[in-house]
N, C-alpha and C. Protein backbone atom coordinates (compact mmCIF):
# COMPACT_ATOMS: atom_id res chain seq x y z
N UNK A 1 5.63 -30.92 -21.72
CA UNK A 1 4.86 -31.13 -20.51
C UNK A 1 5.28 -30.13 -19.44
N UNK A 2 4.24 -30.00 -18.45
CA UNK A 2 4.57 -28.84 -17.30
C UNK A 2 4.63 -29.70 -16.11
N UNK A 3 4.88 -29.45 -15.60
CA UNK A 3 5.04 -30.32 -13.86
C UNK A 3 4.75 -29.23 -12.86
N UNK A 4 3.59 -29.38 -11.95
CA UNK A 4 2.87 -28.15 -10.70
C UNK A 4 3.26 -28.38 -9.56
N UNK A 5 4.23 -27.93 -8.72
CA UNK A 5 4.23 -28.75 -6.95
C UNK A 5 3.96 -27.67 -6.27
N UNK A 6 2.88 -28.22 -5.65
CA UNK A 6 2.57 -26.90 -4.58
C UNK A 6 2.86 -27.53 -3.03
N UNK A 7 3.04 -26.29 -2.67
CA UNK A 7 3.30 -26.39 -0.83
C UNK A 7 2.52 -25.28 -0.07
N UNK A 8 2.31 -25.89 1.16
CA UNK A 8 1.80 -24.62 1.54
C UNK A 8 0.59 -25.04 2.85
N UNK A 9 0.20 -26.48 2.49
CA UNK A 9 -1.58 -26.68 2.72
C UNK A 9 -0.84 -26.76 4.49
N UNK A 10 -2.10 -27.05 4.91
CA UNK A 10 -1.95 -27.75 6.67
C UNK A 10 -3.16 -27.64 7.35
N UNK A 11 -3.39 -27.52 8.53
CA UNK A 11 -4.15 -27.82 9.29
C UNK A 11 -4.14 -26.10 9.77
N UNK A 12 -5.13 -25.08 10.24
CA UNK A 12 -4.93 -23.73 10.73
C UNK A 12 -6.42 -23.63 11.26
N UNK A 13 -6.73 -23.14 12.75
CA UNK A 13 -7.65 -22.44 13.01
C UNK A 13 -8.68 -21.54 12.65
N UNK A 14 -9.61 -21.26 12.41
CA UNK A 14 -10.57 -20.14 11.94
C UNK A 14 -10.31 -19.17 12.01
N UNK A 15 -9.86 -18.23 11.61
CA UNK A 15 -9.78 -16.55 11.70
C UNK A 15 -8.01 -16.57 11.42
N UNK A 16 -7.42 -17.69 11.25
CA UNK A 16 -5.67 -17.52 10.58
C UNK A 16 -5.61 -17.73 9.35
N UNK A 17 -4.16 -17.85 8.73
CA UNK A 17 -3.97 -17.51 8.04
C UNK A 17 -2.97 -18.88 7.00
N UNK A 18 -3.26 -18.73 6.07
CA UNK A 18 -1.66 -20.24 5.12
C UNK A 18 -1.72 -18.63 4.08
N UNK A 19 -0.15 -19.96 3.66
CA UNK A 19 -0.12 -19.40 2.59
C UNK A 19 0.26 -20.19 1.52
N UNK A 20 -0.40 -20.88 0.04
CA UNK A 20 0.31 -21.92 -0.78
C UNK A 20 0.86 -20.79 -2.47
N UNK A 21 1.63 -21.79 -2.28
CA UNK A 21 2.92 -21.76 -3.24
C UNK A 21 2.65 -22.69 -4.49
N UNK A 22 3.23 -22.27 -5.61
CA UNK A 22 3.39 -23.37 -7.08
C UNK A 22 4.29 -23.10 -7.63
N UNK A 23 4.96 -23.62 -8.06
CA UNK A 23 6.21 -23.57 -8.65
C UNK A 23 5.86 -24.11 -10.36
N UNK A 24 5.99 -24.08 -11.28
CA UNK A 24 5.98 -24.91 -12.45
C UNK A 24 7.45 -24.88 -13.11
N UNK A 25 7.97 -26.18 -14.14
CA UNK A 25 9.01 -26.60 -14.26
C UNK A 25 8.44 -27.06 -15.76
N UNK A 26 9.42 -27.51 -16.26
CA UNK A 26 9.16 -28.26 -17.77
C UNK A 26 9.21 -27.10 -19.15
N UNK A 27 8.23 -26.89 -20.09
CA UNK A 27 7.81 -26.47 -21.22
C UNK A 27 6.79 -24.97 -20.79
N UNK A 28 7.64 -24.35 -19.72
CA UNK A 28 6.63 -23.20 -19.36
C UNK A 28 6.58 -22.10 -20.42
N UNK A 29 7.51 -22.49 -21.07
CA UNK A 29 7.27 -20.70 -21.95
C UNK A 29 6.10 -19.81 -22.62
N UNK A 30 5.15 -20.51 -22.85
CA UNK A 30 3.92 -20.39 -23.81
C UNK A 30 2.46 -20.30 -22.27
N UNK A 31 3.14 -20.41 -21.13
CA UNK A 31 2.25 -20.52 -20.24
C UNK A 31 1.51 -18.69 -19.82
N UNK A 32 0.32 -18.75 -19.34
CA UNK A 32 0.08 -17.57 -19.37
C UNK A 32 -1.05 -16.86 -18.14
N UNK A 33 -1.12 -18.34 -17.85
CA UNK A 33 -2.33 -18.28 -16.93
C UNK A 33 -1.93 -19.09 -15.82
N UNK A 34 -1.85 -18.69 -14.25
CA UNK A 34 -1.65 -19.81 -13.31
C UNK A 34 -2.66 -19.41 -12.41
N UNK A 35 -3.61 -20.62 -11.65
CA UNK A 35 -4.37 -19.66 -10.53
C UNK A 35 -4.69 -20.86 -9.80
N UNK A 36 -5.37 -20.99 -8.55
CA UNK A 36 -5.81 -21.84 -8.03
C UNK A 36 -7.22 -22.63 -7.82
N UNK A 37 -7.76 -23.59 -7.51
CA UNK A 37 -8.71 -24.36 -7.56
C UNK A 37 -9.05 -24.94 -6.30
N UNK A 38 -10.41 -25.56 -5.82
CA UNK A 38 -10.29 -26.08 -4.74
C UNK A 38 -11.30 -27.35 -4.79
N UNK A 39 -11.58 -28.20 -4.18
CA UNK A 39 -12.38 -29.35 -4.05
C UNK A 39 -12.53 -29.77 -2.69
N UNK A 40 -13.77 -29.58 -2.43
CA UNK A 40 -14.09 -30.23 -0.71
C UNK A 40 -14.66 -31.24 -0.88
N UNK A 41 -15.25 -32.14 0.12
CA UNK A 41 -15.34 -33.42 -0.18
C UNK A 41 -16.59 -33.28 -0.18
N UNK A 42 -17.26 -34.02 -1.41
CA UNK A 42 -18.50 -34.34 -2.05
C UNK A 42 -19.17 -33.06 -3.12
N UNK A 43 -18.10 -32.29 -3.06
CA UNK A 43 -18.53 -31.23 -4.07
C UNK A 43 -17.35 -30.97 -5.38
N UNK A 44 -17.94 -30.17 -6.47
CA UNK A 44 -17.15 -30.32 -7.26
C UNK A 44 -15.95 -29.25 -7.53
N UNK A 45 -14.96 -29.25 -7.88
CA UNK A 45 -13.85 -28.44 -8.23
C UNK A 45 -14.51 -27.07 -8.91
N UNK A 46 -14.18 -26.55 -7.93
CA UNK A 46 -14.31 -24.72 -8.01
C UNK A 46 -13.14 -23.70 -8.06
N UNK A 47 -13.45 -22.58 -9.30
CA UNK A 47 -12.29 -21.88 -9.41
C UNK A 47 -11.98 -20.90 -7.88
N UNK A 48 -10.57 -20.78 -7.29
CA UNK A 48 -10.50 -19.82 -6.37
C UNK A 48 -10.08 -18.51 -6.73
N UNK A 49 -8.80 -17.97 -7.47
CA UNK A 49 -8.39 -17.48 -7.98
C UNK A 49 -7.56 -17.87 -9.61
N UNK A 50 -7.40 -16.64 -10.09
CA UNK A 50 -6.54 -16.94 -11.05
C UNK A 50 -6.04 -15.49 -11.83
N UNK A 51 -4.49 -15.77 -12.27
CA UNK A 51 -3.80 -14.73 -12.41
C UNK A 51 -3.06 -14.49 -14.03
N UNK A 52 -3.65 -13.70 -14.88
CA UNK A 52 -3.19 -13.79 -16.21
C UNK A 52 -2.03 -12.96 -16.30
N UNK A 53 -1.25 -13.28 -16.45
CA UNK A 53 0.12 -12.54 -17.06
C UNK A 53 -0.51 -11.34 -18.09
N UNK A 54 0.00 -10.23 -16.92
CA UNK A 54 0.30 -9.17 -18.23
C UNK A 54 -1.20 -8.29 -18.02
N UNK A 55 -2.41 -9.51 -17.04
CA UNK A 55 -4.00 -9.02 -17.65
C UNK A 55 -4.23 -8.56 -16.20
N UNK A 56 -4.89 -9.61 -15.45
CA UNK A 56 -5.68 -9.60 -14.75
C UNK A 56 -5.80 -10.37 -13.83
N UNK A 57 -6.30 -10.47 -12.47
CA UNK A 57 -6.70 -10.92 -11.49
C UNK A 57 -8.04 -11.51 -11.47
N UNK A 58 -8.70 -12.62 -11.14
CA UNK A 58 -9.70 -12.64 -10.64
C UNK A 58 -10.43 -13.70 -9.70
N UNK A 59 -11.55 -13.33 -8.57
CA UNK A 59 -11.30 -14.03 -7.49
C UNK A 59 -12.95 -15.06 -7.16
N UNK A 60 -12.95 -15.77 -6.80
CA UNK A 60 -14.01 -16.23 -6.73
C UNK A 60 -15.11 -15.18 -5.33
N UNK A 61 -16.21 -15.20 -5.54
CA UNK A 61 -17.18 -14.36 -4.70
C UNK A 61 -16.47 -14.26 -2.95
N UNK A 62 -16.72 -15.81 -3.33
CA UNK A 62 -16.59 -16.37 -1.39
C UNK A 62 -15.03 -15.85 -0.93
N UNK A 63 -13.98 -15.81 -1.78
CA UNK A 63 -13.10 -15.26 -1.04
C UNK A 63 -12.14 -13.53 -1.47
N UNK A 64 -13.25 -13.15 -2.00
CA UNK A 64 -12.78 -12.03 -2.20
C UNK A 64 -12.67 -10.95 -0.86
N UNK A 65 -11.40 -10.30 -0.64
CA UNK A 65 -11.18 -9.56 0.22
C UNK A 65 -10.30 -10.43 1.44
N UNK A 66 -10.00 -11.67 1.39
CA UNK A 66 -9.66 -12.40 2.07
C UNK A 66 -8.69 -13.28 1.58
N UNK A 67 -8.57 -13.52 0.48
CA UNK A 67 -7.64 -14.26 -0.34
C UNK A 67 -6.86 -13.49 -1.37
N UNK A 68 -5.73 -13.31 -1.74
CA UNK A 68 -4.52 -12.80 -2.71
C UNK A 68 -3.70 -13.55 -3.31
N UNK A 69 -3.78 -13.68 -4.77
CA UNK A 69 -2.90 -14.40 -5.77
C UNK A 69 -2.07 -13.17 -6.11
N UNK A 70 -0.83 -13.89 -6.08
CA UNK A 70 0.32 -13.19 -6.26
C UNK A 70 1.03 -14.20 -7.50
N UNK A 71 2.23 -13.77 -8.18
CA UNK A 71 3.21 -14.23 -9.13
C UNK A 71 3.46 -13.81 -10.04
N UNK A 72 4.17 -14.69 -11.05
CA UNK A 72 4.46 -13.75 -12.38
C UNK A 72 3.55 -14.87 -13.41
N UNK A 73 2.56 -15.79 -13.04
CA UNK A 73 1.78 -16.54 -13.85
C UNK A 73 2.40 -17.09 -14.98
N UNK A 74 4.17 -17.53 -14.90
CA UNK A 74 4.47 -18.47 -15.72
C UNK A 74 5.41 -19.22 -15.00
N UNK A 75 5.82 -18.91 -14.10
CA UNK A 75 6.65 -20.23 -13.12
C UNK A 75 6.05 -20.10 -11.83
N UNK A 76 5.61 -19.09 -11.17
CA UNK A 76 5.29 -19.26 -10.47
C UNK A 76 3.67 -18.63 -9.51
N UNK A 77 3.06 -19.17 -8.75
CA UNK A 77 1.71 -18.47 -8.37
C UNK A 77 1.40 -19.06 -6.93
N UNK A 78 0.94 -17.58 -5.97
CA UNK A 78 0.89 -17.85 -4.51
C UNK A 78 -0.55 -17.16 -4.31
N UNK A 79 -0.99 -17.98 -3.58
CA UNK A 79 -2.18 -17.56 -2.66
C UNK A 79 -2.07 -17.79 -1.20
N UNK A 80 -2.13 -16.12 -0.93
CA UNK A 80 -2.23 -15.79 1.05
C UNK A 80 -3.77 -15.60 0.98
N UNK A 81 -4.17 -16.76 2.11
CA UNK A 81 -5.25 -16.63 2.98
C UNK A 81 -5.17 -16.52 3.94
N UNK A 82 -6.13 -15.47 4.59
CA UNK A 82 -6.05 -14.71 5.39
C UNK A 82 -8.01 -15.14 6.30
N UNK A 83 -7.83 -14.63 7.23
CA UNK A 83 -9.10 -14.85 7.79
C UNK A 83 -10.09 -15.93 7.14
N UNK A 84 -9.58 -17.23 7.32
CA UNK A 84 -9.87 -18.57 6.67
C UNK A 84 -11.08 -19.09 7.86
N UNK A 85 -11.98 -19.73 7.17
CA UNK A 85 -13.27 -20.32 7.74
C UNK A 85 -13.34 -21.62 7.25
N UNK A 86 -14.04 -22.21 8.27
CA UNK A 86 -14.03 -23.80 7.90
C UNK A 86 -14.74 -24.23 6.43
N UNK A 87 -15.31 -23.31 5.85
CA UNK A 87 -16.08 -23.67 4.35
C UNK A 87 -15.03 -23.51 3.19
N UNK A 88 -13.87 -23.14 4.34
CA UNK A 88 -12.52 -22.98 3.20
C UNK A 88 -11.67 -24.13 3.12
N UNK A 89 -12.28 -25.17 3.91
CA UNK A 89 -11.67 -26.46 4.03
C UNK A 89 -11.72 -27.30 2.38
N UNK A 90 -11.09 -27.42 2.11
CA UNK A 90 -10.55 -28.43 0.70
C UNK A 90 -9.27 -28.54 0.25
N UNK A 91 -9.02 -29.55 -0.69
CA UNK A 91 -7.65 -29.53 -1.50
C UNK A 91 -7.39 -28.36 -2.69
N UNK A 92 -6.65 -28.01 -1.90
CA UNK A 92 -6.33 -26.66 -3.44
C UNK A 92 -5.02 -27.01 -4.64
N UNK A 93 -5.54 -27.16 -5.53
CA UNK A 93 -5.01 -27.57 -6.77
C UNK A 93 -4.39 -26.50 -7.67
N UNK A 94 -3.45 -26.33 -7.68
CA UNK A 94 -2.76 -24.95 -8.82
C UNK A 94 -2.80 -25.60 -10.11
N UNK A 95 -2.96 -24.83 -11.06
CA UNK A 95 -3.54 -24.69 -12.20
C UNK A 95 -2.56 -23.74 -13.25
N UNK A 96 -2.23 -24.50 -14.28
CA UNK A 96 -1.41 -23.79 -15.31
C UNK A 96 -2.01 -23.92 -16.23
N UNK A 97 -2.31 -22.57 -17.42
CA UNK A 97 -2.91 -22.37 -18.72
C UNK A 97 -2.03 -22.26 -19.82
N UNK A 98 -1.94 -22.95 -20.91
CA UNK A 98 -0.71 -22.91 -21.69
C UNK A 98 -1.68 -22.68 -23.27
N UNK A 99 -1.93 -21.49 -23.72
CA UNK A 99 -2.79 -21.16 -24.77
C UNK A 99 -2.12 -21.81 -26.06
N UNK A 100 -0.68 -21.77 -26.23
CA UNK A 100 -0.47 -22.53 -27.64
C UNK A 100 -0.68 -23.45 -27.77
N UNK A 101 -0.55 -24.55 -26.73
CA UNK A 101 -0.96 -25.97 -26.79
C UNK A 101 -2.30 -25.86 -26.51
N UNK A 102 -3.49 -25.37 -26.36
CA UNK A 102 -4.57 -25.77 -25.56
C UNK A 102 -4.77 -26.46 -24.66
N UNK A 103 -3.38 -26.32 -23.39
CA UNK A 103 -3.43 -27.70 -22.64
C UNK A 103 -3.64 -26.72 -20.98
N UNK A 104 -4.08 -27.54 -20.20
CA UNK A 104 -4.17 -26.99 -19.11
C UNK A 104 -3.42 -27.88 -18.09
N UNK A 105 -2.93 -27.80 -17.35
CA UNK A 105 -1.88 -28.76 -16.48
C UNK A 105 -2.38 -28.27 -14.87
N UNK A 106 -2.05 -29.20 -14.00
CA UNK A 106 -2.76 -29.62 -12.77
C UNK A 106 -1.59 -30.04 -11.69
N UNK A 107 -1.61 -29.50 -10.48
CA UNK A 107 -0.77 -29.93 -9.39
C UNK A 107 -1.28 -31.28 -9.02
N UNK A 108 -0.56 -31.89 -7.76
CA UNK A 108 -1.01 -33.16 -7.17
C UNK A 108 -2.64 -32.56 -5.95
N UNK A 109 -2.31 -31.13 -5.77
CA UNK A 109 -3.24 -31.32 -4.74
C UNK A 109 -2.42 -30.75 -3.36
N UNK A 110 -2.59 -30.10 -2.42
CA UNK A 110 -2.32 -29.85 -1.37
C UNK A 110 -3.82 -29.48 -0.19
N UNK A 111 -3.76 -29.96 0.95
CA UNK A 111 -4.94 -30.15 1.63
C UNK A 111 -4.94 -28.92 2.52
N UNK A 112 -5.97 -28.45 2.59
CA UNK A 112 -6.22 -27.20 3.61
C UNK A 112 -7.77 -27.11 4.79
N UNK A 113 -7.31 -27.62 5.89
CA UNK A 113 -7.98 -27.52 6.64
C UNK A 113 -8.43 -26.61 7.94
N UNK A 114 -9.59 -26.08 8.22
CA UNK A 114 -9.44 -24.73 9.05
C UNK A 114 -10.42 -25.72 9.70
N UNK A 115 -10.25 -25.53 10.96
CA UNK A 115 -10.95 -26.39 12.51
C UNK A 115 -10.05 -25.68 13.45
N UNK A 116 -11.24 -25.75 14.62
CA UNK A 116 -11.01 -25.25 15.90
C UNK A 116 -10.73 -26.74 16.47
C-alpha cells in the first residue's frame, strides 16, 4: 500500500500564489507516475497536472502557463500556482500511479480557495 499527504491548500486572493506538496510513504518503489487532481463542488474530478518519471509533463488546458509540477514522481510531487483565479477554487487531490500493481492511490484531499 502507498499512503499520499498533501499540504499546501488555504485560502489566497486572485492574482497570488500556493504552493501544494505530496509526499508518498509505504510500497513506493514500482511507482512512476505522481500528479495532481482537482474537484469543485458539483463538478467532477479533473486531471490538473501530472508528472511521469523519467517521461514527461503534462498540464491541463486551463492551467497551463500558470501552474508547475515539480518532483521526482516516486516520493514526491509539487504544484506552484501562480496567478490563481477563483475557477481554481477546489480540493486538489495528489495522485500516485503504480504500473506493476495496476493500482492508483489517492491523497485525503487538500482545499484551495481563491476569493477576494
Amino acid at each position: 500500500q502507498v499512503q499520499l499527504v498533501e499540504s499546501g491548500g488555504g485560502l489566497v486572493q486572485p492574482g497570488g500564489s500556493l504552493r501544494l506538496s505530496c509526499v508518498a510513504s509505504g510500497r513506493i518503489f514500482s511507482i512512476n507516475a505522481m500528479g495532481w487532481y482537482r474537484q469543485a463542488p458539483g463538478k467532477q474530478r479533473e486531471l490538473v497536472a501530472i508528472l511521469t518519471r523519467g517521461v514527461s509533463t503534462n498540464y491541463a488546458d486551463s492551467v497551463k502557463g500558470r501552474f508547475t509540477i515539480s518532483g521526482d514522481a516516486k516520493n514526491t510531487v509539487d504544484l506552484q500556482m501562480n496567478s490563481l483565479a477563483p475557477e481554481d477554487t477546489a480540493v486538489y487531490y495528489c495522485n500516485a500511479w503504480d504500473p506493476l500493481y495496476s493500482a492508483a492511490y489517492w491523497g485525503q484531499g487538500t482545499q484551495v480557495t481563491v476569493s477576494s
